[in-house]
Protein backbone atom coordinates (compact mmCIF):
# COMPACT_ATOMS: atom_id res chain seq x y z
CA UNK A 1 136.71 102.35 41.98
CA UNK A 2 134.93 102.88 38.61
CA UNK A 3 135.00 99.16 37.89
CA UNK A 4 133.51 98.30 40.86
CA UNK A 5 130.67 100.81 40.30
CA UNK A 6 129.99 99.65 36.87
CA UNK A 7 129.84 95.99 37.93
CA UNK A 8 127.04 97.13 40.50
CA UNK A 9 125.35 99.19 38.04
CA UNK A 10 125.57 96.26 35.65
CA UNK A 11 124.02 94.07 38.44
CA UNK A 12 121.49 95.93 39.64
CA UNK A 13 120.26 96.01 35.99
CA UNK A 14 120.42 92.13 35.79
CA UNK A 15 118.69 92.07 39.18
CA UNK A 16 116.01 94.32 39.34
CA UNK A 17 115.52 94.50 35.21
CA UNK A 18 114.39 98.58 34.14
CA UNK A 19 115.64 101.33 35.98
CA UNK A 20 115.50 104.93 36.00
CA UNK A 21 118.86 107.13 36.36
CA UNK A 22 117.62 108.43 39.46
CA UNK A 23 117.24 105.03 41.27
CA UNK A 24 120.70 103.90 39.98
CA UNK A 25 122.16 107.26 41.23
CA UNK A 26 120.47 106.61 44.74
CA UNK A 27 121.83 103.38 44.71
CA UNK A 28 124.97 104.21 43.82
CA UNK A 29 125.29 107.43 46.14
CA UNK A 30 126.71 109.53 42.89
CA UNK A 31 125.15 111.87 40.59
CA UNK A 32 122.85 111.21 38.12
CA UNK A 33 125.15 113.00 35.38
CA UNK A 34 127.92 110.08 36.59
CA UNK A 35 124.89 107.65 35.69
CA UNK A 36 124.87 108.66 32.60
CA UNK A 37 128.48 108.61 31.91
CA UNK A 38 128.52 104.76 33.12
CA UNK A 39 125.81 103.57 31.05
CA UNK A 40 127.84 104.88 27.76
CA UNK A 41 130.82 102.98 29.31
CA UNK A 42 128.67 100.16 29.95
CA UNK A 43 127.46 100.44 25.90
CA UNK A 44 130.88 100.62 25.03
CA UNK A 45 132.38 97.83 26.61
CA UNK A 46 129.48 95.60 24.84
CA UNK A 47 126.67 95.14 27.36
CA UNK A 48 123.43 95.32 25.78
CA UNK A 49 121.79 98.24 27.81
CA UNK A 50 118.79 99.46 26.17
CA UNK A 51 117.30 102.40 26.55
CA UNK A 52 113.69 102.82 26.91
CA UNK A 53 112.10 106.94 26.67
CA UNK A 54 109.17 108.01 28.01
CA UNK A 55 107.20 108.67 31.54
CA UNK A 56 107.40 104.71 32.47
CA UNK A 57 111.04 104.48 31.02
CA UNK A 58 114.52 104.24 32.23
CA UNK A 59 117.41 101.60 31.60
CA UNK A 60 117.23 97.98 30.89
CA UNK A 61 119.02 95.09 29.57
CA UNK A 62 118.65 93.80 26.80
CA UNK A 63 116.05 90.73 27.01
CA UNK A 64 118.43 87.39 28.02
CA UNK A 65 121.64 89.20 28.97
CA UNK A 66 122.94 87.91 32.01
CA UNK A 67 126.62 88.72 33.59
CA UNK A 68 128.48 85.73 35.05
CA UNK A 69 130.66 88.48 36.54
CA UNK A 70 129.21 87.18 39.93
CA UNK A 71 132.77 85.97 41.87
CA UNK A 72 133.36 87.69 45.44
CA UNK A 73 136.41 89.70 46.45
CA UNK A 74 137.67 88.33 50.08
CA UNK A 75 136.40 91.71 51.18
CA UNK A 76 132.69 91.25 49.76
CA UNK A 77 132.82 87.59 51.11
CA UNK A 78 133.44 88.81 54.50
CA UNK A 79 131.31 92.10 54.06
CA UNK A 80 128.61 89.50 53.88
CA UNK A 81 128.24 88.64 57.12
CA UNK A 82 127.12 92.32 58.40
CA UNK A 83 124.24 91.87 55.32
CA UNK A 84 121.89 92.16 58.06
CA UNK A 85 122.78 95.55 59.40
CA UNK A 86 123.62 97.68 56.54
CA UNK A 87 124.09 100.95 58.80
CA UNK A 88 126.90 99.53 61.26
CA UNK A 89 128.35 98.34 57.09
CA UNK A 90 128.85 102.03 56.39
CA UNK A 91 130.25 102.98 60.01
CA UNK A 92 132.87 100.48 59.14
CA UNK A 93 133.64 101.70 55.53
CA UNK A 94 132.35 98.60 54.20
CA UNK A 95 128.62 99.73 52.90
CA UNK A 96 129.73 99.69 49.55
CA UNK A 97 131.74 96.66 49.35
CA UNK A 98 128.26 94.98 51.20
CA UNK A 99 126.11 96.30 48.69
CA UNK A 100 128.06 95.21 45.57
CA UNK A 101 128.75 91.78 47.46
CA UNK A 102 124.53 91.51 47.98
CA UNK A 103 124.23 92.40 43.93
CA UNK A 104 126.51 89.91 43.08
CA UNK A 105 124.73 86.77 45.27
CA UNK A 106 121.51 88.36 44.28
CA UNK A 107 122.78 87.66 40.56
CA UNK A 108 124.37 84.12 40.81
CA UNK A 109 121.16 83.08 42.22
CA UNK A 110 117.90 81.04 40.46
CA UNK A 111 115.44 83.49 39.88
CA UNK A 112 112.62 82.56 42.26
CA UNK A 113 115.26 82.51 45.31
CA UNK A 114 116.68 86.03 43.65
CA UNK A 115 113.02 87.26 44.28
CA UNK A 116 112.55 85.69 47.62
CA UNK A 117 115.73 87.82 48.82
CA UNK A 118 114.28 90.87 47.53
CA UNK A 119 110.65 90.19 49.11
CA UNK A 120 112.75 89.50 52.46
CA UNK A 121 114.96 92.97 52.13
CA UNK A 122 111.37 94.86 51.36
CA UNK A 123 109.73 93.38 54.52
CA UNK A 124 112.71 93.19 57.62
CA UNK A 125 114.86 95.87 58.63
CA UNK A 126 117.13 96.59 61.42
CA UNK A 127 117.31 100.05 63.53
CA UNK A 128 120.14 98.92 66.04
CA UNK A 129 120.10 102.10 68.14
CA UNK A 130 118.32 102.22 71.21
CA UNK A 131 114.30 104.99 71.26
CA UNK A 132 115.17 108.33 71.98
CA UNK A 133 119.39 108.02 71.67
CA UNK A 134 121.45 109.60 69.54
CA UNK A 135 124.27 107.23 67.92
CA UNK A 136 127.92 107.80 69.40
CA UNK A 137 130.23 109.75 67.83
CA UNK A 138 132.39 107.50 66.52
CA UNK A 139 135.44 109.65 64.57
CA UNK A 140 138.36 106.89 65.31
CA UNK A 141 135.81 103.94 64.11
CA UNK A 142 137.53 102.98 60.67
CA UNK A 143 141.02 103.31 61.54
CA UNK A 144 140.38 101.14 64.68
CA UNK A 145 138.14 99.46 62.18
CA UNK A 146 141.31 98.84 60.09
CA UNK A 147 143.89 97.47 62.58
CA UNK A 148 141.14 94.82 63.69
CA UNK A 149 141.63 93.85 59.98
CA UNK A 150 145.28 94.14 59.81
CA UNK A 151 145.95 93.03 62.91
CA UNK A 152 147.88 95.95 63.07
CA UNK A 153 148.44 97.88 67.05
CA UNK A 154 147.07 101.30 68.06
CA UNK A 155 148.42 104.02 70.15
CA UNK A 156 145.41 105.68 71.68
CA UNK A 157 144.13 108.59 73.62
CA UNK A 158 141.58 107.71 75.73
CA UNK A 159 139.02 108.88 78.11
CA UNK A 160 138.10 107.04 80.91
CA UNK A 161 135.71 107.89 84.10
CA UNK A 162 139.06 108.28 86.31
CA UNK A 163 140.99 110.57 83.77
CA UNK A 164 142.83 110.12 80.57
CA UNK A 165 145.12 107.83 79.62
CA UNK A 166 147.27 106.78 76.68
CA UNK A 167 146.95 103.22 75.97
CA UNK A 168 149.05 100.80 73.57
CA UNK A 169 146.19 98.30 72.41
CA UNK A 170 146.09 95.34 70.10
CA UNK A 171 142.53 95.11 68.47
CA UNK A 172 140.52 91.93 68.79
CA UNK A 173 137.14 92.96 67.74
CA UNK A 174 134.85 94.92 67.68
CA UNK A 175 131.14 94.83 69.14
CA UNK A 176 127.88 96.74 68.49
CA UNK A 177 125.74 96.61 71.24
CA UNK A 178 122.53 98.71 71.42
CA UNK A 179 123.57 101.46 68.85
CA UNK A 180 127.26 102.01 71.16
CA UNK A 181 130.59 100.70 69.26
CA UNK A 182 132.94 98.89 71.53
CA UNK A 183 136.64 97.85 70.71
CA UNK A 184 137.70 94.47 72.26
CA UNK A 185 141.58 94.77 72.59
CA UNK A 186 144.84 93.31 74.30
CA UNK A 187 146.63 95.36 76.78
CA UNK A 188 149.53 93.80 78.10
CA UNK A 189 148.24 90.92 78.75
CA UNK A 190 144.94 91.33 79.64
CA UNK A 191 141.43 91.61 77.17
CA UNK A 192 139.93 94.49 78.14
CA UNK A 193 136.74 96.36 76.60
CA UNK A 194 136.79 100.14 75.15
CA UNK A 195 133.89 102.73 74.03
CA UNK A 196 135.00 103.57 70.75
CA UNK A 197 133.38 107.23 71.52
CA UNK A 198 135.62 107.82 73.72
CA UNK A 199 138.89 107.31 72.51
CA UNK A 200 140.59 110.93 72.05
CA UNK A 201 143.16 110.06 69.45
CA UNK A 202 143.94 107.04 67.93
CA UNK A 203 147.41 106.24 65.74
CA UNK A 204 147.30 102.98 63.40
CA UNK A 205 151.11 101.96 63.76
CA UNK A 206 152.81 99.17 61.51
CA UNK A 207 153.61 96.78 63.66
CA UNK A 208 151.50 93.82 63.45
CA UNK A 209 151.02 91.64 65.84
CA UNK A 210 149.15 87.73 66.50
CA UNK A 211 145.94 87.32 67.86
CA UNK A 212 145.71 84.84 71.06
CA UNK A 213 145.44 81.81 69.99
CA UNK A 214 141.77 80.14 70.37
CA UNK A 215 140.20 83.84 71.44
CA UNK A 216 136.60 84.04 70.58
CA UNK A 217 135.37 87.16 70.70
CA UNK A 218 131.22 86.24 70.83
CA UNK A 219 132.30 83.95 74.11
CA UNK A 220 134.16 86.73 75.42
CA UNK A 221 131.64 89.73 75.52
CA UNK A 222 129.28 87.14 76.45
CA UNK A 223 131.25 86.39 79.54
CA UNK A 224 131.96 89.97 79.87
CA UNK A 225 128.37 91.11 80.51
CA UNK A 226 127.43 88.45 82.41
CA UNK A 227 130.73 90.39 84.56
CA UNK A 228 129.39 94.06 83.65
CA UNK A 229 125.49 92.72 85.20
CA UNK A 230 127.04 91.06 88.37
CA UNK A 231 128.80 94.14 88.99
CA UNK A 232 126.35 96.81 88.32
CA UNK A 233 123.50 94.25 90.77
CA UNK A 234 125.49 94.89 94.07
CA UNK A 235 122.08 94.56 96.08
CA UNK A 236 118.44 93.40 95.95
CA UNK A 237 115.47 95.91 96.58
CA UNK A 238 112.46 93.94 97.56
CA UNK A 239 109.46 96.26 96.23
CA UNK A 240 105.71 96.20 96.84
CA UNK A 241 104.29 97.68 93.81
CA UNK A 242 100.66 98.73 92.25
CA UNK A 243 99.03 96.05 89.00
CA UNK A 244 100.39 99.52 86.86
CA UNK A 245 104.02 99.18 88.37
CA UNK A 246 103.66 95.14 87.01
CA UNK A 247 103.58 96.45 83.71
CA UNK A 248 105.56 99.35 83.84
CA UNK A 249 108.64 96.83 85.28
CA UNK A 250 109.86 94.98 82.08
CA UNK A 251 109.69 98.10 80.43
CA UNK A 252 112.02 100.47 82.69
CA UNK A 253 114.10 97.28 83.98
CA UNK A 254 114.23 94.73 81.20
CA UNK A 255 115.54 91.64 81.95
CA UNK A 256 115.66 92.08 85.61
CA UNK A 257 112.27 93.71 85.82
CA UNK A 258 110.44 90.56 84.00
CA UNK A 259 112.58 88.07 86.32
CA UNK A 260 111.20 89.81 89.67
CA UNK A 261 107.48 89.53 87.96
CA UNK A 262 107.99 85.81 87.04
CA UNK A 263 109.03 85.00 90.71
CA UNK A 264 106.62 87.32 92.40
CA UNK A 265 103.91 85.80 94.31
CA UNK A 266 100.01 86.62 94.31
CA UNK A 267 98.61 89.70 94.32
CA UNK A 268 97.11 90.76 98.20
CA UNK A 269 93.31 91.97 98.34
CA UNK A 270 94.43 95.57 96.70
CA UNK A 271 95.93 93.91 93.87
CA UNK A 272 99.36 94.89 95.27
CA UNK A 273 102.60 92.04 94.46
CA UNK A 274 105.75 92.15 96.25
CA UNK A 275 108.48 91.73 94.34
CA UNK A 276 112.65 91.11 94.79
CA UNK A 277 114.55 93.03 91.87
CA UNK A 278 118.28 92.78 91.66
CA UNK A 279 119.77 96.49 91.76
CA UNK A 280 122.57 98.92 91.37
CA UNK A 281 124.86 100.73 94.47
CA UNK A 282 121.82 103.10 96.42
CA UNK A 283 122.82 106.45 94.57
CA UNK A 284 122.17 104.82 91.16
CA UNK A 285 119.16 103.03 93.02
CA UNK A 286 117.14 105.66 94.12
CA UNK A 287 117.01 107.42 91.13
CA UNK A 288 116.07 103.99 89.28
CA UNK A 289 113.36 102.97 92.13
CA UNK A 290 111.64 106.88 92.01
CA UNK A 291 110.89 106.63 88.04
CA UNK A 292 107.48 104.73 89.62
CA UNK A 293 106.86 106.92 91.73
CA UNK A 294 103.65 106.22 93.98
CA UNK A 295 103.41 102.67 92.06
CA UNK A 296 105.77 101.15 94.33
CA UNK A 297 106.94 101.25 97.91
CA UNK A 298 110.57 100.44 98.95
CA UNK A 299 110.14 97.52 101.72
CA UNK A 300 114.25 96.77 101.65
CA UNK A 301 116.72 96.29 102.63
CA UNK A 302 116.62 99.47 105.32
CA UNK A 303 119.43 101.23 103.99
CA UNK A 304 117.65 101.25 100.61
CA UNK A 305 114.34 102.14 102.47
CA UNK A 306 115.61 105.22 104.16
CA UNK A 307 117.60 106.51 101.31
CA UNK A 308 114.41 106.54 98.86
CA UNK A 309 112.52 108.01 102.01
CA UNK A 310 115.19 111.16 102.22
CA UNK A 311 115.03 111.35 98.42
CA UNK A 312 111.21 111.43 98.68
CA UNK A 313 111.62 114.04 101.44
CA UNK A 314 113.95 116.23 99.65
CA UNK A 315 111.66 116.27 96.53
CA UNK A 316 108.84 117.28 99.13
CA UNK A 317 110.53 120.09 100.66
CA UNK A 318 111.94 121.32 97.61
CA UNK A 319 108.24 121.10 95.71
CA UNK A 320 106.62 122.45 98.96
CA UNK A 321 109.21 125.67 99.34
CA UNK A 322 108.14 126.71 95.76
CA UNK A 323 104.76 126.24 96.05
CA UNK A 324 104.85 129.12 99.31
CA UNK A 325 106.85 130.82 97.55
CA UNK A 326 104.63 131.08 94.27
CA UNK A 327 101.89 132.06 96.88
CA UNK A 328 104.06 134.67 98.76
CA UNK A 329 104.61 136.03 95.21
CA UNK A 330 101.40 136.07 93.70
CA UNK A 331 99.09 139.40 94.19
């Protein structure tokens, strides 16, 4: 583990030329007394650090040092391909391996495309969680994390809507999809889809097994949603809504709200457009429908139409009962 550090350490210095012990400890995630300890075993070992004192100082190497120490493990090589979301790196156990696979591309690179990386990093960054959402708790992620490696299967304890059950899964992949983990495994026979946030207990066993031959796991969550969003849409609400509801749609619906605005006709003589929106079962409906309030009226189908009219009703009474009774109350 100390090699690998001082390689970084070494190629940060290469990279990013003078350095204070406090930016190589914050890089390094150690102290900045263990910074100081690797730069002697740096010295030691015969790379040229110099040391400059001072208000503007920190480390350096010396002027035309350059490591060719640059080859990637098969770990960094892979790590590489998560270089654009170094948070879900860390959740994996990999943020480490990632950032001493970046250092060592940064250093086997010409230095004007070296810089150009850099000036990319400084300007572009990913947040993958969703506004306003915590991240799942995701205890069992690097075990499960490790059998998709290892191809190794899991005994699990998980929770589903229905109950709990104990499941014997092999691990396919794993998916990251608006800040929630998901596990892709084999049960049986069938590919089924897990919340890694939910699993209860999870036991990394030594039996390995094969992956299904040709599986492809981007195809397969694509498919899989395309599923998930036929299944959720069971109906369609057609909606006459205000020119406010037209641009509060795409932002409470997504997808499906800016589809029902690009096939919405004209506007009548109060600026009003009726709309057809694909939606969930009525109870998740309603609830849905009533976040625009008096921006939209429910034309259909009837069912829909009366249930939002109850709902309506309901909120009414209940509104209307505490309003008497705040007057009863009140002196």
């Amino acid at each position: 583990m100390r090699a690998d550090r001082l390689l970084a350490l070494l190629l940060l210095l290469q990279n990013r030329g003078r350095m204070t012990a406090a930016e190589l400890a914050a890089e390094l995630e150690v102290s900045v007394r263990t910074i100081y300890r690797d730069i002697e075993a740096l010295g030691a070992s015969g790379v040229p650090v110099r040391t400059d004192r001072g208000p503007d100082g920190g480390y350096r190497l010396m002027d035309g040092y350059r490591t060719r120490l640059t080859g990637l493990t098969d770990a960094e090589a892979g790590a590489l391909f998560l270089a654009g979301a170094p948070g879900p790196a860390r959740d994996l156990g990999l943020g480490a391996v990632l950032a001493t696979a970046q250092l060592k591309v940064q250093a086997a690179l010409p230095a004007e495309l070296a810089e150009r990386t850099r000036r990319i990093q400084d300007r572009f960054h990913l947040d993958a969680p969703a506004w306003f959402r915590d991240a799942d708790p995701v205890a069992h992620l690097a075990p499960i994390a490790r059998a998709v490696w290892e191809q190794r299967v899991l005994r699990t304890h998980y929770r589903r809507w229905r109950g709990e059950v104990h499941r014997e899964l092999r691990p396919l992949g794993i998916v990251l999809k608006g800040g929630i983990w998901y596990l892709v495994a084999q049960v049986d026979e069938a590919v089924r889809t897990y919340r890694i946030a939910r699993f209860l207990a999870v036991d990394l066993t030594d039996e390995a097994f094969a992956r299904p031959a040709g599986f492809d796991l981007a195809a397969y969550w694509a498919e899989s949603s395309r599923r998930l969003e036929a299944t959720l849409h069971q109906d369609t609400a057609r909606l006459r809504i205000s020119p406010r509801a037209r641009r509060l749609l795409p932002m409470y619906y997504g997808a499906a709200g800016r589809r029902a605005l690009e096939e919405a006709g004209e506007p009548d003589a109060d600026g009003w457009t009726e709309v057809e929106m694909p939606v969930e079962g009525p109870a998740v409906a309603v609830g849905d429908l009533l976040r625009l309030g008096a921006e939209a009226e429910v034309l259909g189908p009837p069912p829909l139409r009366r249930a939002v009219a109850e709902a309506v009703a309901a909120l009414a009474d209940r509104y209307g009962a505490t309003a008497a009774a705040r007057e009863v109350m009140s002196p």
